[in-house]
Structure formats: C-alpha cells, structure tokens
PDB file of N, CA and C in Angstrom:
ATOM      1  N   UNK A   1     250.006 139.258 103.991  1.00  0.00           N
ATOM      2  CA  UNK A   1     248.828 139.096 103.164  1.00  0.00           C
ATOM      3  C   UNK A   1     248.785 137.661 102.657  1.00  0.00           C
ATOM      4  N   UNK A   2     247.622 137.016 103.164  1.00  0.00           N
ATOM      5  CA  UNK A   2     247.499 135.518 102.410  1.00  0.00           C
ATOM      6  C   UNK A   2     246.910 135.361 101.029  1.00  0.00           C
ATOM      7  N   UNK A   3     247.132 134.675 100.173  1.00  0.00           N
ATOM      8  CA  UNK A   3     246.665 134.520  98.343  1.00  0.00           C
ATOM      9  C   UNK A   3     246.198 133.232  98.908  1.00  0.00           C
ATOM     10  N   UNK A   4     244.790 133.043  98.425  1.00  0.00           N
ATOM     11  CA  UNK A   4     244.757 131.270  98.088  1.00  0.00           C
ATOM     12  C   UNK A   4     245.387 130.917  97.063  1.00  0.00           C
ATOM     13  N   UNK A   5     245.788 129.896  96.910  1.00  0.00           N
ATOM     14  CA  UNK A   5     246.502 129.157  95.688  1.00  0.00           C
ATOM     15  C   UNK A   5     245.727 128.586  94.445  1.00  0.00           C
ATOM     16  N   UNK A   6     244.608 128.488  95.062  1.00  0.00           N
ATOM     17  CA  UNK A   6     243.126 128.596  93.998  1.00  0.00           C
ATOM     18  C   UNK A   6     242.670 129.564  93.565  1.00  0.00           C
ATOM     19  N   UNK A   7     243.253 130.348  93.063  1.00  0.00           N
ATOM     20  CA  UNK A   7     242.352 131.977  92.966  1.00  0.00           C
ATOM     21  C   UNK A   7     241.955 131.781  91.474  1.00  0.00           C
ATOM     22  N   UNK A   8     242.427 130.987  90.726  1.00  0.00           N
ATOM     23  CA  UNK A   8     241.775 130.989  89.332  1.00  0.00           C
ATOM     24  C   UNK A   8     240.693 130.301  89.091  1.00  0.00           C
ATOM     25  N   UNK A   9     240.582 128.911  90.151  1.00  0.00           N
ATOM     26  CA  UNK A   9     239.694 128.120  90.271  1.00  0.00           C
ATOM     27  C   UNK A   9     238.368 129.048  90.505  1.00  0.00           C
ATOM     28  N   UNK A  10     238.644 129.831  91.862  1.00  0.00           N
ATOM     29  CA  UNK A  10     237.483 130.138  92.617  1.00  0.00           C
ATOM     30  C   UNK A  10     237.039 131.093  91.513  1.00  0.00           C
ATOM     31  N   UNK A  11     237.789 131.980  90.937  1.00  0.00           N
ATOM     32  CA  UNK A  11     237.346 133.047  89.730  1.00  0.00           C
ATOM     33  C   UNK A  11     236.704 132.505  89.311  1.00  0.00           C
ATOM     34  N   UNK A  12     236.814 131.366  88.344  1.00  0.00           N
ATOM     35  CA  UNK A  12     235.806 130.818  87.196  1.00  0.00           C
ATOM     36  C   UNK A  12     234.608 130.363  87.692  1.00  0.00           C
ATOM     37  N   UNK A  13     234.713 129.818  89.017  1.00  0.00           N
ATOM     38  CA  UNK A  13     233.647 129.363  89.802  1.00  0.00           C
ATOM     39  C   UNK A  13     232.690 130.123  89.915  1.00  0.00           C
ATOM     40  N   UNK A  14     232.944 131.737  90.541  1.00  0.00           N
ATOM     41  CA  UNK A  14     232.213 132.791  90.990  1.00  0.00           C
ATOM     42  C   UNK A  14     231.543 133.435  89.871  1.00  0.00           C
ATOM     43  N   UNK A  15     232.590 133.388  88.633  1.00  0.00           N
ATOM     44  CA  UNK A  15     231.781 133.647  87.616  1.00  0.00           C
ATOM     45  C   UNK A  15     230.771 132.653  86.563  1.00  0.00           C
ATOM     46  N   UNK A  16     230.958 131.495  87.136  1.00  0.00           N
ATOM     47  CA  UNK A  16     229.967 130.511  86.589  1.00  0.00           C
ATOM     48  C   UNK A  16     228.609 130.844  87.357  1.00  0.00           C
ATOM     49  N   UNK A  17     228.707 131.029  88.804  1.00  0.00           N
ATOM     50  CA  UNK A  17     228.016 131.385  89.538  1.00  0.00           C
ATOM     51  C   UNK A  17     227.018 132.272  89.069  1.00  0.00           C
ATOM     52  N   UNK A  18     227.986 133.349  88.872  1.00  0.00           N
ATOM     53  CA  UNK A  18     227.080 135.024  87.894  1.00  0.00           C
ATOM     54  C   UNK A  18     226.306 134.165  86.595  1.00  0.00           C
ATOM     55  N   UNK A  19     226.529 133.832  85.919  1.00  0.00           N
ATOM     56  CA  UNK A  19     225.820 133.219  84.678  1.00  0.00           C
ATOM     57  C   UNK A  19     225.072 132.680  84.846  1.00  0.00           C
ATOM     58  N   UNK A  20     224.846 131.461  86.481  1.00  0.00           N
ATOM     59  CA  UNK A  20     223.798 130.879  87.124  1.00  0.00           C
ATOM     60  C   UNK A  20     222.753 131.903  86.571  1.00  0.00           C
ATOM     61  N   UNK A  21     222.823 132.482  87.643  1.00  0.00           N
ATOM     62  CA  UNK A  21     222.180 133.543  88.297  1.00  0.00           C
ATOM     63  C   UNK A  21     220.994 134.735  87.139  1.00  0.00           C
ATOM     64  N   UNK A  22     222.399 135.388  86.455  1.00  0.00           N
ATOM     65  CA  UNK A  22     221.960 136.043  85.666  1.00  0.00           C
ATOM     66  C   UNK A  22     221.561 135.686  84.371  1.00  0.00           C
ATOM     67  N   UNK A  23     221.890 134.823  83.778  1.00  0.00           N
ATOM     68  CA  UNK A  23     221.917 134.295  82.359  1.00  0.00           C
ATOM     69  C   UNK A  23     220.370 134.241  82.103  1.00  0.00           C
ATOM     70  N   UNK A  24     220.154 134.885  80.381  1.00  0.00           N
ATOM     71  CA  UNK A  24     219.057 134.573  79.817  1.00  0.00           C
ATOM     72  C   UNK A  24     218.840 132.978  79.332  1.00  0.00           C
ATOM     73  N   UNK A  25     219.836 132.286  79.323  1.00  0.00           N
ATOM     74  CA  UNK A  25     219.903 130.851  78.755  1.00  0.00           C
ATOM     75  C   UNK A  25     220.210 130.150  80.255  1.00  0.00           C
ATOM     76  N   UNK A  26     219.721 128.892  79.575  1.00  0.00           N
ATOM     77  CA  UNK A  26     219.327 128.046  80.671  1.00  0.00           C
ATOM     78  C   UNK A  26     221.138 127.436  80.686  1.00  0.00           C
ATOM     79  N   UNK A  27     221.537 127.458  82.177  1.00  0.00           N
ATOM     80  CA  UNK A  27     223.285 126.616  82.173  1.00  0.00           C
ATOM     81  C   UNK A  27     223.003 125.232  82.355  1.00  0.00           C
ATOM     82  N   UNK A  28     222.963 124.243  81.373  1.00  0.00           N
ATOM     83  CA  UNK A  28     223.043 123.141  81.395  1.00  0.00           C
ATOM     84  C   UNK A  28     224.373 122.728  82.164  1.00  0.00           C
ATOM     85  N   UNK A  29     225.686 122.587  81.793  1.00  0.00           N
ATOM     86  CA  UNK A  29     226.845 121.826  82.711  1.00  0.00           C
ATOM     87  C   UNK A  29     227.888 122.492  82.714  1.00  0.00           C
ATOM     88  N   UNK A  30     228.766 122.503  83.368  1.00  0.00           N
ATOM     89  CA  UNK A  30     229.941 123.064  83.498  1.00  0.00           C
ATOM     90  C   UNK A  30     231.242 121.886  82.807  1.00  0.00           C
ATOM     91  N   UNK A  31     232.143 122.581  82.153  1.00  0.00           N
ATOM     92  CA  UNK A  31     233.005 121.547  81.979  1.00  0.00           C
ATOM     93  C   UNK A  31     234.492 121.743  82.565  1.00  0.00           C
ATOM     94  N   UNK A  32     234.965 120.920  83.149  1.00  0.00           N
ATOM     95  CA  UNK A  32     236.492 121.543  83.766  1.00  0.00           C
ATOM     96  C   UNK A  32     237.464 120.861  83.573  1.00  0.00           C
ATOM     97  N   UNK A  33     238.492 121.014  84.253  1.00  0.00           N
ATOM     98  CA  UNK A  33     239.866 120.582  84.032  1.00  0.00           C
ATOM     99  C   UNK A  33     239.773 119.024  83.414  1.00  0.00           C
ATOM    100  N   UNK A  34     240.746 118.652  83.096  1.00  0.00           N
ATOM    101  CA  UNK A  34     240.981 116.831  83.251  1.00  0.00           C
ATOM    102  C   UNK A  34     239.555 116.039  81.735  1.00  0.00           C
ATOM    103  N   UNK A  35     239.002 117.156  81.479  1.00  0.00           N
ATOM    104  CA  UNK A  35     237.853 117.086  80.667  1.00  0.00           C
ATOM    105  C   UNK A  35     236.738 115.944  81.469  1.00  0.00           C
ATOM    106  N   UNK A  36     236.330 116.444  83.016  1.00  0.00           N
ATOM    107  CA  UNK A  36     235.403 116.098  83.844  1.00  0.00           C
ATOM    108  C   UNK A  36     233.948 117.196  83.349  1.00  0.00           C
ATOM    109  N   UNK A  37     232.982 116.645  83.070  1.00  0.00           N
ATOM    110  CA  UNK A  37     231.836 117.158  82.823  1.00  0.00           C
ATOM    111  C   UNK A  37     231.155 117.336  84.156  1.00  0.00           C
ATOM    112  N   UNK A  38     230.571 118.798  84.511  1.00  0.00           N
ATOM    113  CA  UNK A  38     229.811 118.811  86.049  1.00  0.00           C
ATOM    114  C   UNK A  38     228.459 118.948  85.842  1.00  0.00           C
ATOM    115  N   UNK A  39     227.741 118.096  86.093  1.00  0.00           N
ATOM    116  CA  UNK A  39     226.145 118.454  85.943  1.00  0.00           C
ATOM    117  C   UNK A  39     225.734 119.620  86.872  1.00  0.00           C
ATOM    118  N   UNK A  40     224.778 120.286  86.468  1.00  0.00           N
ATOM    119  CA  UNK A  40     224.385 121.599  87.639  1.00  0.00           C
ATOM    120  C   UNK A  40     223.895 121.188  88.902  1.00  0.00           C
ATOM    121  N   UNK A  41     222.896 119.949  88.672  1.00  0.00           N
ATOM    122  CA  UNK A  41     222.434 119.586  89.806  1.00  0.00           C
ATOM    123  C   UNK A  41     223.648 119.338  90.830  1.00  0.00           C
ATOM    124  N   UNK A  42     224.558 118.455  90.423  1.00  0.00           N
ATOM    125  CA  UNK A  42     225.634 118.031  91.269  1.00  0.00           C
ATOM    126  C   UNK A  42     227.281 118.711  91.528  1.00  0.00           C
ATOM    127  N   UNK A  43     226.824 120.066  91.157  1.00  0.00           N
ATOM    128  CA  UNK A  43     228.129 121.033  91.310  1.00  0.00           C
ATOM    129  C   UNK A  43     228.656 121.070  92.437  1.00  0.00           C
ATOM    130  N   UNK A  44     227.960 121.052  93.536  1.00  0.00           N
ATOM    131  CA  UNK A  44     228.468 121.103  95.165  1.00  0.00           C
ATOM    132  C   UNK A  44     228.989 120.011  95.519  1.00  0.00           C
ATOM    133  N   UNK A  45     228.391 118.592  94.959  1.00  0.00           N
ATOM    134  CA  UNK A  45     228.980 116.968  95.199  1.00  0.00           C
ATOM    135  C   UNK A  45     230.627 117.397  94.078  1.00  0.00           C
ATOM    136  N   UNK A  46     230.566 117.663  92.900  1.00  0.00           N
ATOM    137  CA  UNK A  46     231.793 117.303  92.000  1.00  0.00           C
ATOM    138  C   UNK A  46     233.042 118.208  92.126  1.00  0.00           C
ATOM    139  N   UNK A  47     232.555 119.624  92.439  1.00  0.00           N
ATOM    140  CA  UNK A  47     233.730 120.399  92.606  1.00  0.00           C
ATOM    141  C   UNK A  47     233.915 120.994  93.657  1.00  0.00           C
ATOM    142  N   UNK A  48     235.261 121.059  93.697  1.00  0.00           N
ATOM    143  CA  UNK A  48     236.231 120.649  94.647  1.00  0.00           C
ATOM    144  C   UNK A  48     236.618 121.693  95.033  1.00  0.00           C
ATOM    145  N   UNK A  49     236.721 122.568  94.321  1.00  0.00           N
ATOM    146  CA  UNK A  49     237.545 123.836  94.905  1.00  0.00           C
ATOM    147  C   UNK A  49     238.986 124.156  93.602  1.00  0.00           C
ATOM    148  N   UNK A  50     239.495 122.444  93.608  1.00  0.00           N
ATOM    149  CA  UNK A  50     240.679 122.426  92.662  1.00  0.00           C
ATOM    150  C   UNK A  50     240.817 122.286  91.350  1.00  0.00           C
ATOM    151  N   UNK A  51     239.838 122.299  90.944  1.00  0.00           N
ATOM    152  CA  UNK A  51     239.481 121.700  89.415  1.00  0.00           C
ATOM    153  C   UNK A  51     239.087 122.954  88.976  1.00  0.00           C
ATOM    154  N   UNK A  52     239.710 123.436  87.691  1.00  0.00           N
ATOM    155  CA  UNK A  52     239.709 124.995  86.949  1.00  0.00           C
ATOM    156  C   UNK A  52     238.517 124.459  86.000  1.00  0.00           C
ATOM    157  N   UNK A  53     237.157 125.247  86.288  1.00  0.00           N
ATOM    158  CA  UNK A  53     236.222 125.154  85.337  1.00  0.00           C
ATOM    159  C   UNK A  53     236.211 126.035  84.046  1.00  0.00           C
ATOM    160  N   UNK A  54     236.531 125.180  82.479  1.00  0.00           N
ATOM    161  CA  UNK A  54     236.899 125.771  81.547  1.00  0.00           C
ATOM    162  C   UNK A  54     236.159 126.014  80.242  1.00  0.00           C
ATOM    163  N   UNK A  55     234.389 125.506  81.028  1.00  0.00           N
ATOM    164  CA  UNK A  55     233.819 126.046  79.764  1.00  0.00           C
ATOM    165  C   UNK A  55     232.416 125.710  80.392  1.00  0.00           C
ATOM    166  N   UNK A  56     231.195 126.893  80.229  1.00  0.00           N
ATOM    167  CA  UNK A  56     229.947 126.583  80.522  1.00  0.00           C
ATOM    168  C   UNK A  56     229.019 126.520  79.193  1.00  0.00           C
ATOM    169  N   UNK A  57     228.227 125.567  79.537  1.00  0.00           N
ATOM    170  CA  UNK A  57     227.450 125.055  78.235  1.00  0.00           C
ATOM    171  C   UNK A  57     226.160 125.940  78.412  1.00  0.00           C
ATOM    172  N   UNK A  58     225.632 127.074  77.421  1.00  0.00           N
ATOM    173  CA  UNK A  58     224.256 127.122  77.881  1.00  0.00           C
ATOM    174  C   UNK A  58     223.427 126.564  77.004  1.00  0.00           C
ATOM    175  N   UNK A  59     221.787 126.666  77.497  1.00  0.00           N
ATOM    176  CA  UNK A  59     221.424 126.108  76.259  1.00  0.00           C
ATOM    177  C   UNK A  59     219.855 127.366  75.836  1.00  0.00           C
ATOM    178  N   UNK A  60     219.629 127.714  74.472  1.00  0.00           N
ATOM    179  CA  UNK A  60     218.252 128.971  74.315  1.00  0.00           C
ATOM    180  C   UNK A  60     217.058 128.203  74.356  1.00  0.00           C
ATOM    181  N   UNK A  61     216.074 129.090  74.418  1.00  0.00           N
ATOM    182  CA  UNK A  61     214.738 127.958  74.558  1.00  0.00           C
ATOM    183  C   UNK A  61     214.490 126.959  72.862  1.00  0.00           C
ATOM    184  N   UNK A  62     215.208 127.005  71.887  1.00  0.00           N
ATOM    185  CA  UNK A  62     215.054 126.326  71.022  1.00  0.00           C
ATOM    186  C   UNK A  62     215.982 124.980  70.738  1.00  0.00           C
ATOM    187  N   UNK A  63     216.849 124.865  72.140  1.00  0.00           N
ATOM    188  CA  UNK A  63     217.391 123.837  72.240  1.00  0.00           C
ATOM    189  C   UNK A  63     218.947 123.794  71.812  1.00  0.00           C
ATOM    190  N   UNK A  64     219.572 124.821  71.127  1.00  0.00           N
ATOM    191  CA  UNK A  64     220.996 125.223  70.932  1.00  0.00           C
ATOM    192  C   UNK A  64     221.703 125.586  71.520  1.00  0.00           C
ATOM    193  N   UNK A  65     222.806 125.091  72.052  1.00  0.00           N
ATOM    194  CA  UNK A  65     223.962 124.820  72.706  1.00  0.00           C
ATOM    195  C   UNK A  65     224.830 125.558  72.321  1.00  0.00           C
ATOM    196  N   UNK A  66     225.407 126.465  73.700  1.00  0.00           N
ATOM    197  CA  UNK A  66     226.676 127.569  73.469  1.00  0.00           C
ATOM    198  C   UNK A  66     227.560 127.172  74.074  1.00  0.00           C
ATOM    199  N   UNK A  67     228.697 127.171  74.072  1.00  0.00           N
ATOM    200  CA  UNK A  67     230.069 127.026  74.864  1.00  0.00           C
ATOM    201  C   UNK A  67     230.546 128.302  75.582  1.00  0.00           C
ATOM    202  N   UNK A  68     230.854 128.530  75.870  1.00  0.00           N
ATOM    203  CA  UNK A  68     231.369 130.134  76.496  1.00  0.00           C
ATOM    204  C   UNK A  68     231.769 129.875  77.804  1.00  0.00           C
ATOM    205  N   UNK A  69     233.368 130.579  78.095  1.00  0.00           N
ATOM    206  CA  UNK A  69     234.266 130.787  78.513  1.00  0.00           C
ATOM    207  C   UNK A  69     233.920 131.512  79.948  1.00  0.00           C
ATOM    208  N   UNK A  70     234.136 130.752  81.336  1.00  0.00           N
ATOM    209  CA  UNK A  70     233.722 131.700  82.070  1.00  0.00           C
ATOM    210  C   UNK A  70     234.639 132.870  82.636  1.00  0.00           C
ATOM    211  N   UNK A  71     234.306 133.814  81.805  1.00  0.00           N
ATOM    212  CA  UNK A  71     235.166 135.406  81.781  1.00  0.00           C
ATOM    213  C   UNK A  71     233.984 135.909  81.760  1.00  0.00           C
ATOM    214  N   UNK A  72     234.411 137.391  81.434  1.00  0.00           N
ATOM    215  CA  UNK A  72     233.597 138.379  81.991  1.00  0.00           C
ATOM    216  C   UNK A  72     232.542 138.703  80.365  1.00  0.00           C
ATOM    217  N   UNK A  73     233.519 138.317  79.086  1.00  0.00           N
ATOM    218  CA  UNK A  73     232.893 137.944  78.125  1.00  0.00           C
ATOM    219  C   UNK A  73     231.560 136.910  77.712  1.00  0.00           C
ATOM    220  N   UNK A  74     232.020 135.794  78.561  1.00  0.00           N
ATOM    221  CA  UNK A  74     231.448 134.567  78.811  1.00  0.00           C
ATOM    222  C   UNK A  74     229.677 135.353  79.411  1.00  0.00           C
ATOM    223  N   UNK A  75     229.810 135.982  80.911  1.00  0.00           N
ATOM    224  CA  UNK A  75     229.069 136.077  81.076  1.00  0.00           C
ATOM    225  C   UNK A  75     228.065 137.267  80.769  1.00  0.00           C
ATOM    226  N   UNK A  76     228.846 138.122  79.795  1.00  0.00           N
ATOM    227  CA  UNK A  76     228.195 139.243  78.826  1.00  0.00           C
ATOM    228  C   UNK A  76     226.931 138.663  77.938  1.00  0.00           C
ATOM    229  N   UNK A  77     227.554 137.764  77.131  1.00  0.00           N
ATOM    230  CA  UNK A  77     226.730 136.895  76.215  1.00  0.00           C
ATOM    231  C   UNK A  77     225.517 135.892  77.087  1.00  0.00           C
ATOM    232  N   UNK A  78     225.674 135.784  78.398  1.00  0.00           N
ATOM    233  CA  UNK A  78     225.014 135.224  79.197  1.00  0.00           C
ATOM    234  C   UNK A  78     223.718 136.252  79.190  1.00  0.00           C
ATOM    235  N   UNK A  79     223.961 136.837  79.927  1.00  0.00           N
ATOM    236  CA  UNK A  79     223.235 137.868  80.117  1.00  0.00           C
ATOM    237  C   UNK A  79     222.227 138.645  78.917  1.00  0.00           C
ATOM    238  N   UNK A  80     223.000 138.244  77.733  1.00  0.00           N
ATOM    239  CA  UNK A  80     222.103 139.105  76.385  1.00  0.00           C
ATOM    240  C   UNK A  80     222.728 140.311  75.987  1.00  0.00           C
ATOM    241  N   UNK A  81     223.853 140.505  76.556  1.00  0.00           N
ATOM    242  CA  UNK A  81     224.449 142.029  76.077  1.00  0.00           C
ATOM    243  C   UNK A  81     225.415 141.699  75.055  1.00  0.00           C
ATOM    244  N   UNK A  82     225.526 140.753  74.343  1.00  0.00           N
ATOM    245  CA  UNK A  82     226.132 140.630  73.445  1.00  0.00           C
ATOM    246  C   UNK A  82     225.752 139.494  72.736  1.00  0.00           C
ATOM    247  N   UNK A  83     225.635 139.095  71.296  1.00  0.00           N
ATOM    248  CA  UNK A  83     225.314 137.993  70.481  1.00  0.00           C
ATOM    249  C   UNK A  83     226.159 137.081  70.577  1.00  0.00           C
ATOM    250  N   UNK A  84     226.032 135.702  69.948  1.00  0.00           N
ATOM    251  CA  UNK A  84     226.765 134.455  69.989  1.00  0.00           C
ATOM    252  C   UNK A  84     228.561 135.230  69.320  1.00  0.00           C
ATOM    253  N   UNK A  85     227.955 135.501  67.803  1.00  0.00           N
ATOM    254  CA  UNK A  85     228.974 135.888  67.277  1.00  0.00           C
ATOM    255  C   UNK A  85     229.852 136.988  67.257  1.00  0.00           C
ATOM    256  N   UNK A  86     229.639 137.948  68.238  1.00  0.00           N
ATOM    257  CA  UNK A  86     230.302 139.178  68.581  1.00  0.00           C
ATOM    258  C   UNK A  86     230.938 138.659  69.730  1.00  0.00           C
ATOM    259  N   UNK A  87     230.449 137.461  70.319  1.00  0.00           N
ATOM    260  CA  UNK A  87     231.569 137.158  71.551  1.00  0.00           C
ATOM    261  C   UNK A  87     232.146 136.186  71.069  1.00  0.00           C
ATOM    262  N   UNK A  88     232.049 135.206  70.013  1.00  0.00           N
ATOM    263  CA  UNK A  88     232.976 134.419  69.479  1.00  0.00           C
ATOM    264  C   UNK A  88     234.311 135.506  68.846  1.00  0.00           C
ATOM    265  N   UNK A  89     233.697 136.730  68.271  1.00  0.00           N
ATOM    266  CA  UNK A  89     235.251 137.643  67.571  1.00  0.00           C
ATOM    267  C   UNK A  89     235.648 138.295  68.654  1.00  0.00           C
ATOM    268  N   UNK A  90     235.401 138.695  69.561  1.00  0.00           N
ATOM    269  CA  UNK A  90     236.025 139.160  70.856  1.00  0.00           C
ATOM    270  C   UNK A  90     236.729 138.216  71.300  1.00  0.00           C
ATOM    271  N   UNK A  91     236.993 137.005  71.877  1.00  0.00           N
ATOM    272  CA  UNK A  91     237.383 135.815  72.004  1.00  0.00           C
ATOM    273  C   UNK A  91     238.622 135.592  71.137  1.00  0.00           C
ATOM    274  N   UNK A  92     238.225 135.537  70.226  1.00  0.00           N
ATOM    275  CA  UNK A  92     239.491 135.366  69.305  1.00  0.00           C
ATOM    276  C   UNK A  92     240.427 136.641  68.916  1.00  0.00           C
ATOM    277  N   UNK A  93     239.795 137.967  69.211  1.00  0.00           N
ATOM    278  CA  UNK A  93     240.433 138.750  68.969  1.00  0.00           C
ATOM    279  C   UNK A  93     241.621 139.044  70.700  1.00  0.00           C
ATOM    280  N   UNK A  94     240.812 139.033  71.232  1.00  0.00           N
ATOM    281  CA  UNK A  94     241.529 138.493  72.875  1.00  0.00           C
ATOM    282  C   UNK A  94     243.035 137.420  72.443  1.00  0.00           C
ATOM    283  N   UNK A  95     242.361 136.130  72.011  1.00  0.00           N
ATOM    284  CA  UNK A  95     243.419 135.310  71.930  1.00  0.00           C
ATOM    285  C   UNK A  95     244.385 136.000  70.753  1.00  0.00           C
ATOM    286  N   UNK A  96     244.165 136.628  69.746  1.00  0.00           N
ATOM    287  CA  UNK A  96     245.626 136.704  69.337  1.00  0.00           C
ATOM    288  C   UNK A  96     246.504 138.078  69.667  1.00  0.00           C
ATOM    289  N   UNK A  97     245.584 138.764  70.672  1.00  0.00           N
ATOM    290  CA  UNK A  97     246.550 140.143  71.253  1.00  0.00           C
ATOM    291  C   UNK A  97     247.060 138.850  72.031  1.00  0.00           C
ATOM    292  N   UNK A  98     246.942 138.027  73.026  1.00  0.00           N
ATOM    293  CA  UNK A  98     247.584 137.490  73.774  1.00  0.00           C
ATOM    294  C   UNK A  98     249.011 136.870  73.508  1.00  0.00           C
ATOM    295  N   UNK A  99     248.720 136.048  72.161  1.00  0.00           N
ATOM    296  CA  UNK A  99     249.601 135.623  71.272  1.00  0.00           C
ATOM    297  C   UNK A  99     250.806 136.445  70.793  1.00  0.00           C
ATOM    298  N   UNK A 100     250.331 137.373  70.130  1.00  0.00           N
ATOM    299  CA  UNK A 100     250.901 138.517  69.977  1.00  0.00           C
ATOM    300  C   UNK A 100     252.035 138.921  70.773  1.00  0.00           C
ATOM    301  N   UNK A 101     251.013 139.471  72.245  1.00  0.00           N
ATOM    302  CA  UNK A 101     252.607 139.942  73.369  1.00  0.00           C
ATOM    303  C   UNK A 101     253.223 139.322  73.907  1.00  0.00           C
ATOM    304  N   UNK A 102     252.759 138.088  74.100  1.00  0.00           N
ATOM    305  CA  UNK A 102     253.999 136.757  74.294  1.00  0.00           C
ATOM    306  C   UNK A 102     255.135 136.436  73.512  1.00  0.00           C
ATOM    307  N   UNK A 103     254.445 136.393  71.872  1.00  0.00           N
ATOM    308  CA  UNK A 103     255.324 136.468  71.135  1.00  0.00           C
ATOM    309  C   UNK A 103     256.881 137.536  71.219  1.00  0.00           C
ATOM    310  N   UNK A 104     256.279 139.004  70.962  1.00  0.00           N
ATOM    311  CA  UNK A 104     257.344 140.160  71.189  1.00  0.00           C
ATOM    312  C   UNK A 104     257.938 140.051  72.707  1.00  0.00           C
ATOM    313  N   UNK A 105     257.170 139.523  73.754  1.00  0.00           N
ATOM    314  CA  UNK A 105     258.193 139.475  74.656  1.00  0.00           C
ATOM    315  C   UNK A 105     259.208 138.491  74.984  1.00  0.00           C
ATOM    316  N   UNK A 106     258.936 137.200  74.563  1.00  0.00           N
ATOM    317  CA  UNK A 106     259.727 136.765  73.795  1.00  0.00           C
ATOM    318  C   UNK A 106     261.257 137.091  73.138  1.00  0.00           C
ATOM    319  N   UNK A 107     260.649 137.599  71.669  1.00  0.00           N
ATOM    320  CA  UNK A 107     261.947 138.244  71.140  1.00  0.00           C
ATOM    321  C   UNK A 107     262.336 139.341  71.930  1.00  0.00           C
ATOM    322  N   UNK A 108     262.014 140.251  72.047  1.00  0.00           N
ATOM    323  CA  UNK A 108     262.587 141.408  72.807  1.00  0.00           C
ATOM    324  C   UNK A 108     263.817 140.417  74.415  1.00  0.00           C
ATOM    325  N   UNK A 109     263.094 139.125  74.792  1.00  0.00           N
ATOM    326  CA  UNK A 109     264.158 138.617  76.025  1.00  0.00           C
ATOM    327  C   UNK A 109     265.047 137.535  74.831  1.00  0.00           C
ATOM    328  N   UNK A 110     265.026 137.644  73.850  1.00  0.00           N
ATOM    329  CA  UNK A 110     265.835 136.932  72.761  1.00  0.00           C
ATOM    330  C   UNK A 110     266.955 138.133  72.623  1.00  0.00           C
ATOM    331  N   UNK A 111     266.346 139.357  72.159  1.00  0.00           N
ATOM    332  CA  UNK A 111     267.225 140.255  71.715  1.00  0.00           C
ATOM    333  C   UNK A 111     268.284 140.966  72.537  1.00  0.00           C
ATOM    334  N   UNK A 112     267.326 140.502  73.985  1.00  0.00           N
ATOM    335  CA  UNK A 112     268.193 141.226  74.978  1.00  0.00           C
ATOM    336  C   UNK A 112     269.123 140.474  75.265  1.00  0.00           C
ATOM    337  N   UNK A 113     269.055 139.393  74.979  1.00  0.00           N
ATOM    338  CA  UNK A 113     270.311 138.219  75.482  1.00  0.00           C
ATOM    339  C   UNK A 113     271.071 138.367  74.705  1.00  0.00           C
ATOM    340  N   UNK A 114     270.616 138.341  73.119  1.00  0.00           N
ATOM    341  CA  UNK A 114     272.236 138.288  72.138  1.00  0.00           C
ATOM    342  C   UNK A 114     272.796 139.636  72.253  1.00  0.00           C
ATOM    343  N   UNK A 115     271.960 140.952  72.819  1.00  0.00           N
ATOM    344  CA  UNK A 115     273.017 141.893  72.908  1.00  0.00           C
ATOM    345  C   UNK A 115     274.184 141.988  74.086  1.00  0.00           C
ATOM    346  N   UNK A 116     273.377 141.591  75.211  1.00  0.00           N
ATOM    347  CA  UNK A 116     274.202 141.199  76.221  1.00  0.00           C
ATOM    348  C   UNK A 116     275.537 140.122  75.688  1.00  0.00           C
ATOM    349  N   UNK A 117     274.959 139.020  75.448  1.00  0.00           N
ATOM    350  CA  UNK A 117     276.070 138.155  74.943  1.00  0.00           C
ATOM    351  C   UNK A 117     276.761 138.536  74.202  1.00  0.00           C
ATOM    352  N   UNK A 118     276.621 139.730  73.500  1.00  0.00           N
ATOM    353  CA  UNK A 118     277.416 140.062  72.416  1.00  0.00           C
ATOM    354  C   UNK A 118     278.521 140.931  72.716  1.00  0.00           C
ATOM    355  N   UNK A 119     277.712 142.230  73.716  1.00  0.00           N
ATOM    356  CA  UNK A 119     278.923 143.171  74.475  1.00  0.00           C
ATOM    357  C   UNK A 119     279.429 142.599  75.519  1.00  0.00           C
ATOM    358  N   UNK A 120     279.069 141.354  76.104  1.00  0.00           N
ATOM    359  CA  UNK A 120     279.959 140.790  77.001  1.00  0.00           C
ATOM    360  C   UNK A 120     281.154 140.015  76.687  1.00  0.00           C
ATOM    361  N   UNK A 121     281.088 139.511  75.509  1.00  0.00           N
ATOM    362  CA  UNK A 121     282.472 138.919  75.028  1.00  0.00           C
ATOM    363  C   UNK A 121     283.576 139.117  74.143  1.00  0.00           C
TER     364      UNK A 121
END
C-alpha cells in the first residue's frame, strides 16, 4: 500500500477546495506554511503540493474578515451551519482536549518509566 507523504498538505487543500465551492462567504486567500500568503486567483501558479495551507481568510458581504482553519469545522462555518463564535469555542475547546491528552500521556510514559526504573534496580 502506497501513503503520499503529503497527505496533510493535500487534506487542507481538498478542504480549502470544499469552502471554494461551498462557502456562503466569499474566500479571499489562503495562507500557508513559511507565512506565504496565496491569492485565489493564483493558487494553481503558488501551491505546490508541499506547502501545508494553515488558514483561509473569508470575507461576508459587509466586508469582515474570518480566519478559519481548514478542518471540517473551518468548513462548517463556511457553509453557514455554524456562527463565527460557536466555531471560534469549538476550536478552542478542540485545542485544549488536545492539550490535555498529550499532557496525561505524557505523564502516564513519565510514570511508567519511574516504575520500571524503580522495580528494575
């Protein structure tokens, strides 16, 4: 079985794509890795394939500018199925479960070592 080695790239891509597509707001630019700004017009000239796109800008017909994450969240709020600020607390509530189980797994490979180290000597 072959993996591309880009599979996170192409993810964010495909789902920038969906937000194209579907979004009630207009996608002004994509922003990605290296903090390279991609204009829409010139997405096919700038990206590459390798460059992890890490934030799409939209904009409402009154001229206000969203940031949003291209996830599946990202393109919820695209779409209108969710408000600015119910996907900003989803977002953050995301980031600190993440935080969270890194953290405990973590200690738990902390705890497992000093017990090991401990009945081993």
């Amino acid at each position: 079985m072959c993996i591309s080695s880009n599979f996170i790239e192409l993810q964010a891509y495909k789902i920038c794509e969906e937000i194209r597509k579907q979004s009630v707001y207009k996608l002004v630019r994509l922003e990605a890795s290296e903090g390279r700004i991609i204009e829409l017009q010139n997405i096919q000239n700038y990206w590459d394939g390798k460059a992890l796109i890490t934030k799409a800008v939209l904009e409402d017909i009154n001229g206000k500018l969203y940031l949003v994450n291209p996830d599946d969240n990202g393109l919820k709020f695209a779409k209108g199925e969710i408000t600015y600020k119910e996907y900003r607390r989803i977002d953050k509530s995301e980031n600190l479960k993440a935080i969270i189980f890194f953290s405990l797994l973590i200690g738990l490979t902390m705890a497992t070592m000093f017990m090991l180290a401990k009945f081993l000597t």
